[in-house]
Protein backbone atom coordinates (compact mmCIF):
# COMPACT_ATOMS: atom_id res chain seq x y z
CA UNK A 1 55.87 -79.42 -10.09
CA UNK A 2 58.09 -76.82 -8.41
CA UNK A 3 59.60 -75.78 -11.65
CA UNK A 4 56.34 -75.28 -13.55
CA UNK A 5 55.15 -73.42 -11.05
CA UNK A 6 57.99 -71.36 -10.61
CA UNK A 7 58.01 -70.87 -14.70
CA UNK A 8 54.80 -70.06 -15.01
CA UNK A 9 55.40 -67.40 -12.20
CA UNK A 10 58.30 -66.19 -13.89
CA UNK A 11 56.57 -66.03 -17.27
CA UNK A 12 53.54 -64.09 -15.50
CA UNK A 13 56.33 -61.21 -14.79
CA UNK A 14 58.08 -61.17 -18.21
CA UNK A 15 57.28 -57.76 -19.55
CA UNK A 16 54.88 -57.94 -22.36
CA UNK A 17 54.93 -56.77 -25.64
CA UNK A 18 52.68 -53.44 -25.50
CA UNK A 19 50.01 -52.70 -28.09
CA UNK A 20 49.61 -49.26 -29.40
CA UNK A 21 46.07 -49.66 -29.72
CA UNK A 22 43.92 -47.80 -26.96
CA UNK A 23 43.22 -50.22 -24.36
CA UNK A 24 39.29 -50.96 -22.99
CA UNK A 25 38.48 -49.86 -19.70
CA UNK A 26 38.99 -52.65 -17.18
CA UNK A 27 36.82 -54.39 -14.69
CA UNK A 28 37.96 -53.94 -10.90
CA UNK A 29 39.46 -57.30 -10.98
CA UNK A 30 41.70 -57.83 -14.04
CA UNK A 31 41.43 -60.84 -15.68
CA UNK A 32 45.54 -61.96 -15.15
CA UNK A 33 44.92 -61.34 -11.51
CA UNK A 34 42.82 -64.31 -11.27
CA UNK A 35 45.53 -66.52 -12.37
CA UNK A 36 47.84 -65.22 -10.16
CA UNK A 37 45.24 -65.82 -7.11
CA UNK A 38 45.02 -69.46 -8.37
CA UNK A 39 49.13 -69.89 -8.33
CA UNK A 40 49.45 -68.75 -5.13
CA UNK A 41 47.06 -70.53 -3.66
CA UNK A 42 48.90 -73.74 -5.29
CA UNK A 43 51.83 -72.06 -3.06
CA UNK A 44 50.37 -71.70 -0.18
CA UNK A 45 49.77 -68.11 0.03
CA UNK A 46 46.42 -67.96 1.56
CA UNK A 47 43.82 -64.78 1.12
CA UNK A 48 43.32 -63.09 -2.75
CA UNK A 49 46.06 -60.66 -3.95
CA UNK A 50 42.47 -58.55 -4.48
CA UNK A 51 40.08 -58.51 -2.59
CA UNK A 52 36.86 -59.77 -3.32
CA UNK A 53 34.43 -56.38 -3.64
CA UNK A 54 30.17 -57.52 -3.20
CA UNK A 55 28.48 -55.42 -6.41
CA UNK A 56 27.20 -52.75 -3.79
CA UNK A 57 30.17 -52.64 -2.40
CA UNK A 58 32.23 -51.42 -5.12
CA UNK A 59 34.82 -48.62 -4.97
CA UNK A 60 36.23 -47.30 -8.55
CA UNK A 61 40.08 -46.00 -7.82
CA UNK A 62 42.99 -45.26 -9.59
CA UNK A 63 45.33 -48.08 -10.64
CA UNK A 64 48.14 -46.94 -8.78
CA UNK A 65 45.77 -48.62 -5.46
CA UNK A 66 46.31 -51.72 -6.80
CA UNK A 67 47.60 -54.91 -5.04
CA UNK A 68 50.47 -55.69 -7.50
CA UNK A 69 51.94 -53.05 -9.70
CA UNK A 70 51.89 -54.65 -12.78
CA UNK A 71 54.02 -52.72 -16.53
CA UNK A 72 49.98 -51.76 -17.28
CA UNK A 73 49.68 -50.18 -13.77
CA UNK A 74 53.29 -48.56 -14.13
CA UNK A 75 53.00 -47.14 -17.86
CA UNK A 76 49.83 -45.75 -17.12
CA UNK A 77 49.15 -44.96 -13.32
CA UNK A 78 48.27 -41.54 -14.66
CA UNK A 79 45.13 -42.85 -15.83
CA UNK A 80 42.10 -44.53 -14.19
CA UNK A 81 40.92 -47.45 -14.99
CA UNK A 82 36.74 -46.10 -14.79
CA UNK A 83 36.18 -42.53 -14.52
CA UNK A 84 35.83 -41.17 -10.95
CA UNK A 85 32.43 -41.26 -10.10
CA UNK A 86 30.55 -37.63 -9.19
CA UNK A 87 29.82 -37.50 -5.61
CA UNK A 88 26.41 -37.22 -4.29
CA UNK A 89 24.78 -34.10 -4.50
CA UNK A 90 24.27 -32.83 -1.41
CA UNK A 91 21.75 -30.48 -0.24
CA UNK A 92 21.67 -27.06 -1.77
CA UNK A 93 23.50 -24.73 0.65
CA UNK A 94 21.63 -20.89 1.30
CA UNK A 95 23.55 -18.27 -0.22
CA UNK A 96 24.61 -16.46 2.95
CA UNK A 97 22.72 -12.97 2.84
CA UNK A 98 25.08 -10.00 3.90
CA UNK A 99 25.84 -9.19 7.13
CA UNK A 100 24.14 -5.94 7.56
CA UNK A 101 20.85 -8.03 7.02
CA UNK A 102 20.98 -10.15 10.17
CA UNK A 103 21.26 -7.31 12.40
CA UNK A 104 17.65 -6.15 13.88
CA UNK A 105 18.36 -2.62 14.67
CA UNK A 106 19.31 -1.60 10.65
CA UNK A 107 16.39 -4.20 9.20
CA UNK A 108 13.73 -2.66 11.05
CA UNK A 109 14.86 0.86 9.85
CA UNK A 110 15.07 -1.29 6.29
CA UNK A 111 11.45 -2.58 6.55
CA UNK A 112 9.96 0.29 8.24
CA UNK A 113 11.03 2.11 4.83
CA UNK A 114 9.05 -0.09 3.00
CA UNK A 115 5.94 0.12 5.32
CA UNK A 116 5.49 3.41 5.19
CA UNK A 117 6.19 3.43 1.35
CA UNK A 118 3.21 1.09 0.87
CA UNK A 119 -0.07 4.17 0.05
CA UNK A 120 -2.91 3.73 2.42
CA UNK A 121 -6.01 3.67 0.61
CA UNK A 122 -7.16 7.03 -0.65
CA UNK A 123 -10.06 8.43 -2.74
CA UNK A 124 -9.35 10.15 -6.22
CA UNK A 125 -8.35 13.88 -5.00
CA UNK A 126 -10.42 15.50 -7.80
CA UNK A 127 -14.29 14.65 -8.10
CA UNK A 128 -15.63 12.60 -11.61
CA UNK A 129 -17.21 15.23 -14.20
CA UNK A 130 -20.88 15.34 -14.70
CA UNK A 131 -21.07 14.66 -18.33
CA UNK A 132 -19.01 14.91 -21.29
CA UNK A 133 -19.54 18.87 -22.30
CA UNK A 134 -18.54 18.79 -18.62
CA UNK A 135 -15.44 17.29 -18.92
CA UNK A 136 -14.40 18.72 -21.79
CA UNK A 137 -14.60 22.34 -20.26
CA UNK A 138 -13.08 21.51 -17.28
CA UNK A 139 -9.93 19.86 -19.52
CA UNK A 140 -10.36 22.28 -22.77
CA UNK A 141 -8.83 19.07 -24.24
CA UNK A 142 -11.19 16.39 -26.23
CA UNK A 143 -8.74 13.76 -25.76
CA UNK A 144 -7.99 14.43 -22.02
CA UNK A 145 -12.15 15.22 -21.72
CA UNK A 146 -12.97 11.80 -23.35
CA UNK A 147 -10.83 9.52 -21.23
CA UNK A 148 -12.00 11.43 -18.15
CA UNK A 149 -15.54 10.76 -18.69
CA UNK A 150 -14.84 7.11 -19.29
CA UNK A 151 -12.70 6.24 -16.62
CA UNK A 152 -16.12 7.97 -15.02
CA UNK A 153 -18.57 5.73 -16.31
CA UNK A 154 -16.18 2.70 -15.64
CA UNK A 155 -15.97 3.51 -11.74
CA UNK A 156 -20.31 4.83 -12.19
CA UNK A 157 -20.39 0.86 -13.10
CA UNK A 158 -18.32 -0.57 -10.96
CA UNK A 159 -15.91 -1.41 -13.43
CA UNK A 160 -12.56 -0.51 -13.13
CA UNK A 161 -12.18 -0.45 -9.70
CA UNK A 162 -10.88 -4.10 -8.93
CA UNK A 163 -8.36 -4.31 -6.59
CA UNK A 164 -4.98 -5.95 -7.25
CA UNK A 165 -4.53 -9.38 -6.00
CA UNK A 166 -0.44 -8.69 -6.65
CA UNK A 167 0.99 -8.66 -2.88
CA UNK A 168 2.80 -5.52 -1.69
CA UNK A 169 6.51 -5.68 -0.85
CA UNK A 170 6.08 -5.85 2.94
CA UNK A 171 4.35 -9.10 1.80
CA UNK A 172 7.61 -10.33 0.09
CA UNK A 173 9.70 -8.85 3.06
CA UNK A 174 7.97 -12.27 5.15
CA UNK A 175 9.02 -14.58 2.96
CA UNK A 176 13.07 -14.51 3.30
CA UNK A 177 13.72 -15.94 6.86
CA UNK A 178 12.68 -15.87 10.49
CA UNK A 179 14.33 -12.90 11.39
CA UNK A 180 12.88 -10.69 8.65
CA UNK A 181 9.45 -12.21 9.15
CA UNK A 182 9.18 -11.73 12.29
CA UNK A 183 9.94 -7.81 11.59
CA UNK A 184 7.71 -7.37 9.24
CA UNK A 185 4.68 -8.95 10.21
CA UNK A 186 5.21 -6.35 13.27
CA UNK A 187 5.34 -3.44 10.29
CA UNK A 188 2.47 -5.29 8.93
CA UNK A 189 -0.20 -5.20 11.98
CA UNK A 190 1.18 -1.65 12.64
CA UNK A 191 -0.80 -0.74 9.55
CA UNK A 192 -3.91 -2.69 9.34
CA UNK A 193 -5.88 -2.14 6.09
CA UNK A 194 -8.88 -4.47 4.83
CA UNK A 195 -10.71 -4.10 1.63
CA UNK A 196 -11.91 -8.15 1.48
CA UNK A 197 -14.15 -9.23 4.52
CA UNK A 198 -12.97 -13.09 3.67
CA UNK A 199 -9.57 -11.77 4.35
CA UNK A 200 -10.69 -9.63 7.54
CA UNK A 201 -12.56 -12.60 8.70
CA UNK A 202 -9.75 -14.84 8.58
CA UNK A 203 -7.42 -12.28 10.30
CA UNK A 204 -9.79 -12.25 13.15
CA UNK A 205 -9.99 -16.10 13.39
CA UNK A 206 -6.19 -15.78 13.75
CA UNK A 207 -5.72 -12.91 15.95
CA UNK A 208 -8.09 -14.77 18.16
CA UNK A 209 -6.57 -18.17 18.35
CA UNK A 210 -2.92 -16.03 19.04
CA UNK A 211 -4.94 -14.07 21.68
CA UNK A 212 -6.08 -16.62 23.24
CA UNK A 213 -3.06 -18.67 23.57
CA UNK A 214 -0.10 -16.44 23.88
CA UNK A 215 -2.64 -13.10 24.95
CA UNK A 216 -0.73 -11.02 22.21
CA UNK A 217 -3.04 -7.93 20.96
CA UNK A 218 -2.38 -5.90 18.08
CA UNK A 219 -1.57 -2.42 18.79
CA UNK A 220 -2.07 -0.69 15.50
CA UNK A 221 -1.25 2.95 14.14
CA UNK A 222 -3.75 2.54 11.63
CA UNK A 223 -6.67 0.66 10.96
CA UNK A 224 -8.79 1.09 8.07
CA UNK A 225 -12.27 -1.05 6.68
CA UNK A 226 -13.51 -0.18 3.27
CA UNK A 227 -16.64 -1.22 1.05
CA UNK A 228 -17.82 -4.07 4.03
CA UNK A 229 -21.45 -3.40 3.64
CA UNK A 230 -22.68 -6.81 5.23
CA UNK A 231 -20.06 -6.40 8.56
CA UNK A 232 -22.49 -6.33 11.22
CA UNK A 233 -21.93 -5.05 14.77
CA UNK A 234 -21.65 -8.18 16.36
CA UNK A 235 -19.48 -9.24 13.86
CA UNK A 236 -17.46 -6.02 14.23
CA UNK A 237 -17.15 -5.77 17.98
CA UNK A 238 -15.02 -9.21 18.31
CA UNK A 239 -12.18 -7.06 17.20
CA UNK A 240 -11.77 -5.55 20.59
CA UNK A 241 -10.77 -9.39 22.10
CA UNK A 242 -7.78 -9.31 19.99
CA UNK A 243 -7.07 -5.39 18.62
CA UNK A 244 -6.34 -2.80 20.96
CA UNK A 245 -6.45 1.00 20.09
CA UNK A 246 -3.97 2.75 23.09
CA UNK A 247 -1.59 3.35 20.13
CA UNK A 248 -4.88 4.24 17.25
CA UNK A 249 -4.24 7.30 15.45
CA UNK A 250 -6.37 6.60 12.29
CA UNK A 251 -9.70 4.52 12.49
CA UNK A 252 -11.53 4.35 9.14
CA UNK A 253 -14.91 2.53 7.96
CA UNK A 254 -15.17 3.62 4.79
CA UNK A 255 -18.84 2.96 3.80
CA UNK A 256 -19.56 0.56 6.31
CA UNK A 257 -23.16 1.51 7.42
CA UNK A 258 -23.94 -0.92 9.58
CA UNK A 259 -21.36 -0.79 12.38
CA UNK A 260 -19.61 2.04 14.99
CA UNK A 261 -16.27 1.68 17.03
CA UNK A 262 -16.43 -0.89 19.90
CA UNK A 263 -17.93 0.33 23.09
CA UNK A 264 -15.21 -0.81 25.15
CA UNK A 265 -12.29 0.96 22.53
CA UNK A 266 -13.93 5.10 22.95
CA UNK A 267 -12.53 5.38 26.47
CA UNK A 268 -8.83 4.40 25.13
CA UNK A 269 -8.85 6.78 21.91
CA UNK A 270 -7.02 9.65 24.01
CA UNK A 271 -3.83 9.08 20.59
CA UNK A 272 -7.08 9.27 17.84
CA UNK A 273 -5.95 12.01 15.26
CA UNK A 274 -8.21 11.02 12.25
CA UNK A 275 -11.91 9.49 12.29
CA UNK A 276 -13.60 8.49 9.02
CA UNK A 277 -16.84 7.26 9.05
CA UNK A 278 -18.51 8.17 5.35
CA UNK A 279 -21.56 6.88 5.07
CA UNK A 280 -22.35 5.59 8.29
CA UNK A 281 -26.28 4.84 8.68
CA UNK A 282 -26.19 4.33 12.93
CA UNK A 283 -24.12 6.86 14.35
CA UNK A 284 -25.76 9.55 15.86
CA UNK A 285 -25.27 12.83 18.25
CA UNK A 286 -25.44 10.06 20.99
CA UNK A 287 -22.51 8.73 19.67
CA UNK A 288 -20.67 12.33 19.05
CA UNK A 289 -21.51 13.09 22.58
CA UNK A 290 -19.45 9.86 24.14
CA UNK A 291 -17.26 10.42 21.67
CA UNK A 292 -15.92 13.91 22.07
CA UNK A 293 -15.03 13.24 26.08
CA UNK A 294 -11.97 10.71 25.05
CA UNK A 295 -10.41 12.29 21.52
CA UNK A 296 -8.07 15.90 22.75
CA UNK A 297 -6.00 15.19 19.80
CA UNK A 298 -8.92 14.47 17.27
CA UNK A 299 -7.81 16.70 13.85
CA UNK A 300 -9.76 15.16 11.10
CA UNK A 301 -13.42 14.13 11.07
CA UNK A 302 -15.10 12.35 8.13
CA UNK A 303 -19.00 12.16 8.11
CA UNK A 304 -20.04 12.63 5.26
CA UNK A 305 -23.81 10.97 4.53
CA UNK A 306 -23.96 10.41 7.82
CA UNK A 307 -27.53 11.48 8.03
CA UNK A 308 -28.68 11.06 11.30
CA UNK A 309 -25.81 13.53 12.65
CA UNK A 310 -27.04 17.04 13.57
CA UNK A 311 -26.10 20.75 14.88
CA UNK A 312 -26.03 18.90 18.50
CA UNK A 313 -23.46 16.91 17.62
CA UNK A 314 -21.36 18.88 16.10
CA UNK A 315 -21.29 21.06 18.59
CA UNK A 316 -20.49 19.25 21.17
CA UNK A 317 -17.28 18.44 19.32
CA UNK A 318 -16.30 21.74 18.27
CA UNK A 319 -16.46 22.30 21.95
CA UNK A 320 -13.96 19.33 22.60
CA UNK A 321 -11.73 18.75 20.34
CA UNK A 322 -10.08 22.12 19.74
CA UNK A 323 -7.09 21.15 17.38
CA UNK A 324 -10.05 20.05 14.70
CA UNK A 325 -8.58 21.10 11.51
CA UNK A 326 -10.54 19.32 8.94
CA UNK A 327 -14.59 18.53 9.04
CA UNK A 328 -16.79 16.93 5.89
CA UNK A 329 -20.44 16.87 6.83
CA UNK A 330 -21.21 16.50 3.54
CA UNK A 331 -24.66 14.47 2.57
CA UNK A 332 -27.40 14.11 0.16
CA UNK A 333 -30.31 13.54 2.44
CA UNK A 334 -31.77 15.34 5.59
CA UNK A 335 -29.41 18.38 5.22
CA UNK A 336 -31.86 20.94 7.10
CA UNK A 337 -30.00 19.04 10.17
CA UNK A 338 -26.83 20.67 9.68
CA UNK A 339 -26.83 24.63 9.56
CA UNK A 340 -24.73 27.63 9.69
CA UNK A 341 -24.64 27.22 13.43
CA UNK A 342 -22.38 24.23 13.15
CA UNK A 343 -20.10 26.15 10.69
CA UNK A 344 -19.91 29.43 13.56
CA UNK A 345 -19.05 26.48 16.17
CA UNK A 346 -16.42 25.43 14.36
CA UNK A 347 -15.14 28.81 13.37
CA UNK A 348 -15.21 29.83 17.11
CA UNK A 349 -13.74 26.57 18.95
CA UNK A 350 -11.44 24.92 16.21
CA UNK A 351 -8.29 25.33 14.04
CA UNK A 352 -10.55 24.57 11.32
CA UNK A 353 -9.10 24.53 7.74
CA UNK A 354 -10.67 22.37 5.73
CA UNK A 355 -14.61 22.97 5.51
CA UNK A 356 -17.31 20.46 3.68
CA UNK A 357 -20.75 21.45 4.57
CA UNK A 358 -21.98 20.25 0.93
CA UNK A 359 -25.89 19.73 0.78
CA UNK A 360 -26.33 21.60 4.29
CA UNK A 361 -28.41 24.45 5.09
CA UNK A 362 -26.01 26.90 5.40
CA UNK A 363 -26.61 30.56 4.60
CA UNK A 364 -24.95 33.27 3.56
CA UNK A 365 -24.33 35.03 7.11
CA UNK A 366 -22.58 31.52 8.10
CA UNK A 367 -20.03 32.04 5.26
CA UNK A 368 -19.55 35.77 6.30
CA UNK A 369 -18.94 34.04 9.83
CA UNK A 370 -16.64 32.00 8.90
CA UNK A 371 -14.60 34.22 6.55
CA UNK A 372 -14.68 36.77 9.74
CA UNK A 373 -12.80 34.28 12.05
CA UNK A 374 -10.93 31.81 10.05
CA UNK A 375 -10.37 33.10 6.98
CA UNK A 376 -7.03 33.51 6.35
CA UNK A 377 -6.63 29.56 7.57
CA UNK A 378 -9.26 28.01 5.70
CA UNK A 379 -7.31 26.21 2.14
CA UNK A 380 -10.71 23.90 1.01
CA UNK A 381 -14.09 24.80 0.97
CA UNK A 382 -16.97 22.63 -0.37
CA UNK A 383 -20.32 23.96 -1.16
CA UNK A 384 -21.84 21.51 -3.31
CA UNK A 385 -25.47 21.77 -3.23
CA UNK A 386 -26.03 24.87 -0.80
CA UNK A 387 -29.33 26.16 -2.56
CA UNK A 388 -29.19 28.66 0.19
CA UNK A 389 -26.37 30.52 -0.72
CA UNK A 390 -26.38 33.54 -2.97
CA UNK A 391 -24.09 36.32 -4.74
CA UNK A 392 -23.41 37.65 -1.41
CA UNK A 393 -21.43 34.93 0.20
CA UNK A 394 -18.34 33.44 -1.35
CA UNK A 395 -18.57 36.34 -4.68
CA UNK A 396 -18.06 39.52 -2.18
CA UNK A 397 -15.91 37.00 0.03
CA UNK A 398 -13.68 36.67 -2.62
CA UNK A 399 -13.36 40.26 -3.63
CA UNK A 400 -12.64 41.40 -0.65
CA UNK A 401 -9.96 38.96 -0.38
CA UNK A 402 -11.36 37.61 2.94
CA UNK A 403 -10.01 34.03 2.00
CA UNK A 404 -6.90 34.91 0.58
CA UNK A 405 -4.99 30.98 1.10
CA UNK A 406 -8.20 29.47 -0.09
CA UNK A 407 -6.81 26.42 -2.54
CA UNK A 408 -9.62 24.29 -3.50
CA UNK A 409 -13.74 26.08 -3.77
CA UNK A 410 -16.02 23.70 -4.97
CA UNK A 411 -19.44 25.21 -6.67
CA UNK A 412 -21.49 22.63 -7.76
CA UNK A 413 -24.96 23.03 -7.91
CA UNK A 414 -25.41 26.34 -6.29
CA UNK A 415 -28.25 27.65 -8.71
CA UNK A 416 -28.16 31.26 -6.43
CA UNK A 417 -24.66 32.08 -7.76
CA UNK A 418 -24.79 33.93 -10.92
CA UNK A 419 -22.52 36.65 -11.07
CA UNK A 420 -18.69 34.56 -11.48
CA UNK A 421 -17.23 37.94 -12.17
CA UNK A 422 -15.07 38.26 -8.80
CA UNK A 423 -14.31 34.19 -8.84
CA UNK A 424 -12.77 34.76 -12.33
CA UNK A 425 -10.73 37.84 -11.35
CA UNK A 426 -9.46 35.59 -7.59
CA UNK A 427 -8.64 32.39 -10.28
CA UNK A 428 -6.33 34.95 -12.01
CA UNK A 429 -4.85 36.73 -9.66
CA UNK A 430 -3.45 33.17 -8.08
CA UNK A 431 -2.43 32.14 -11.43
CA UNK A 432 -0.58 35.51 -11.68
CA UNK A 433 0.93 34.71 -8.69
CA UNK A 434 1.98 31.04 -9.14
CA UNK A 435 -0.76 29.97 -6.52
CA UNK A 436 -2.49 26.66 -7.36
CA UNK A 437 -5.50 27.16 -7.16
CA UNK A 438 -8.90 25.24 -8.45
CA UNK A 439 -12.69 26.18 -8.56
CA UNK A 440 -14.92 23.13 -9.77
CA UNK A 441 -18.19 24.40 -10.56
CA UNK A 442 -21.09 22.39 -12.43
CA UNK A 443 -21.51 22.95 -15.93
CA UNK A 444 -23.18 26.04 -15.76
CA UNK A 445 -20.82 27.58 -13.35
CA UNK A 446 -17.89 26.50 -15.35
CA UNK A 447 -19.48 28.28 -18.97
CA UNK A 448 -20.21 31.27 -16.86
CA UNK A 449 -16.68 31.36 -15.36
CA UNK A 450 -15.19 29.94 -19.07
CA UNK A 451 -17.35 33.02 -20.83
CA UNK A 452 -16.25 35.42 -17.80
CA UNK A 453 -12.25 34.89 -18.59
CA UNK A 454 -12.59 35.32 -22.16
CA UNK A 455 -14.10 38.69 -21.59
CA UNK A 456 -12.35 39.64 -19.30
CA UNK A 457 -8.46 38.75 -21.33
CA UNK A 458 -10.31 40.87 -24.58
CA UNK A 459 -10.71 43.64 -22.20
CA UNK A 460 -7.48 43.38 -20.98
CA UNK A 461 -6.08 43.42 -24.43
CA UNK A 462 -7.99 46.25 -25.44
CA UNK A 463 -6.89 48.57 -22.69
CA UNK A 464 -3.48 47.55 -23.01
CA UNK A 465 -3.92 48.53 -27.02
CA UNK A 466 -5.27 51.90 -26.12
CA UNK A 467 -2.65 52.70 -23.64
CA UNK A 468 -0.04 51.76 -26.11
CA UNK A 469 -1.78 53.83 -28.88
CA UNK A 470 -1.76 56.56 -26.50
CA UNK A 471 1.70 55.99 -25.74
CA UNK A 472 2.84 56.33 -29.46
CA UNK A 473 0.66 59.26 -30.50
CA UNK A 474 2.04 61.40 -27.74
């Protein structure tokens, strides 16, 4: 029994003859490593030369691991006997951003960049032509003339004017990790601009649930409301719980008619350098009186159809705020309330420069004042609608050269002008001299001036034919 067990042992290691065919992957326990369990069992070798591996348990080496180098194992231990099994894919590791990222002092320079690259909302800086023939003198171009008048009826309509729903950069700026968020969502509420009142409203939900839990205001540079014609003033003064204006230097409701500034924020506008409030149906002098006491630095004023304001009021600022360089009282309705004696106030107290006083009664003597004592510093005049001025105001003005930065002189309207002579000859002296310079006039106004500079070139050429014929025959 010995002896066959010893034979077939020492047949079991008698090299075989090797097939050149390509051998069949194996299982994890070869088949001759059963029998050799089996015969030493029989010898009284106790545990498997292998051991026994549960089906979850299994682990898929090489064949050099094996128990029992075998001529297989030795021949081929370069090989495996099932490929290596892929790891498991661990979790996706962040690309590390560069180091000049994660320092605060160089991303807030970084992001403030971006802030201030973002455009605050502005109106179109040249006004929509009255009709076509209007356009196309103003352009001299029927191509340029017919887009302009479309693009005119498109934003007449309404059309045209939707706002992008793409989010800005500084949006995209809170979206790459804590750090950067937290960075720029303090660029953000530096800047606070609102065009959609669902989006204002739920701003204010959540400045109000921060304020009341961690009693963190906003402290704004800016803040600016535009087109919220159903904001009420109830609505409007639950700002003040979570906004507060020490920092303020631009407040705008841009047609907003229903609501003023907070009460409890005029005392704290001592930083205020620009007010717009176009089209404003509630404030009054009342409200210009407050107002003037808490806003030194005040330097632009917007009230345009703000029809309830009057002389009082404006006053009472020009008295005030003395670094006032810009002031549009312009307005459709009730302008016997604003006269020349607002424009001398302003003239006298203020570093007025920039002048809208369209649809007021203003008179000629007014303009004469204020050409006598800012002249030189005033760059835009509007006079849209001034039925009360004549050929002596801005027509002498101009010939005498009593506004001689003047950049921008808009004529619309003005059915007492009617000599353009002296405007034409002021348009081409600053184009002789490189000076932009632009005179909008209605579509009369702009024949009359169109008719005026072709005259006036033919004379020009004539005078310059007779001097040369002159010239030659002497």
């Amino acid at each position: 029994m010995r002896f066959e067990i010893g034979r077939s042992f020492k047949r079991s290691r008698e090299p075989q003859g090797l097939d050149s065919r390509p051998f069949k992957k194996c299982s994890p326990t070869p088949l001759n490593y059963c029998h050799l369990d089996e015969e030493f069992k029989l010898m009284g070798y106790r545990g498997p030369l292998t051991p026994t591996v549960s089906p979850g348990k299994v682990d898929f080496e090489s064949a050099d691991k094996l128990s029992i180098p075998s001529p297989l194992t030795r021949d081929f231990a370069h090989l495996s006997l099932l490929r290596q099994a892929s790891p498991t894919p661990s979790r996706r590791q962040r690309r590390k951003t560069h180091q000049i990222f994660e320092i605060p002092e160089i991303l807030e320079n970084i992001v403030g960049q971006v802030a201030r690259a973002e455009e605050a909302p502005a109106e179109c800086v040249r006004r929509r032509p009255l009709s076509y023939r209007h356009a196309a003198l103003i352009y001299g171009d029927e191509k340029r003339a017919a887009e302009a008048w479309k693009q005119s009826l498109r934003e007449t309509s309404g059309r045209g004017t939707r706002e992008s729903r793409v989010p800005g950069p500084l949006f995209s700026c809170l979206l790459v990790n804590k750090l950067w968020y937290s960075i720029a969502l303090r660029c953000l509420l530096e800047r606070v601009h609102f065009k959609d009142s669902n989006r204002f409203s739920a701003f204010m939900l959540n400045r109000e649930r921060i304020a009341a839990t961690d009693e963190q205001m906003v402290h704004p540079y800016v803040f600016t409301l535009q087109k919220f014609h159903r904001l009420s003033q109830t609505e409007f003064d639950r700002v003040s719980t979570s906004v507060a204006v020490d920092r303020l230097k631009w407040l705008e409701l841009y047609i907003c008619p229903k609501v003023l500034p907070p009460l409890s924020w005029i005392p704290h506008f001592k930083n205020l350098e620009r007010l717009v409030l176009p089209g404003n149906k509630v404030i009054n002098d009342k409200f210009l009186f407050q107002l003037s006491h808490y806003v030194p630095n005040l330097k632009k004023l917007d009230l345009r159809a703000c029809d309830n304001v009057t002389d009082s009021g404006i006053v009472a600022i020009a008295l005030r705020c003395t670094k006032l360089e810009l002031c549009n009282l312009g307005r459709h309705r009730n302008g016997d309330r604003i006269t020349s004696v607002s424009v001398v106030a302003l003239a006298k107290h203020t570093q007025i420069e920039t002048l809208g006083i369209a649809g007021c009664n203003v008179t000629d003597a007014g303009i004469w004042e204020l050409a006598q004592l800012r002249g030189p510093h005033i760059t835009r005049l509007s006079l849209n609608n001034c039925s009360l001025l004549s050929n002596h105001s801005i027509p002498l003005l101009l010939a005498f050269n009593h506004f001689p930065n003047l950049a921008v002189l808009e004529l619309r309207n003005i059915d007492g002008i009617t000599d353009v002579k002296n405007l034409v000859h002021f348009m081409l002296w600053k184009k002789s001299q490189r000076i932009p310079i632009l005179i909008e006039g209605c579509e009369r106004i702009t024949k009359l001036m169109l008719d005026e500079e072709v005259r006036l070139r033919l004379l020009n050429s004539q005078i310059a034919l007779k001097d040369m014929t002159y010239w030659v025959n002497s």
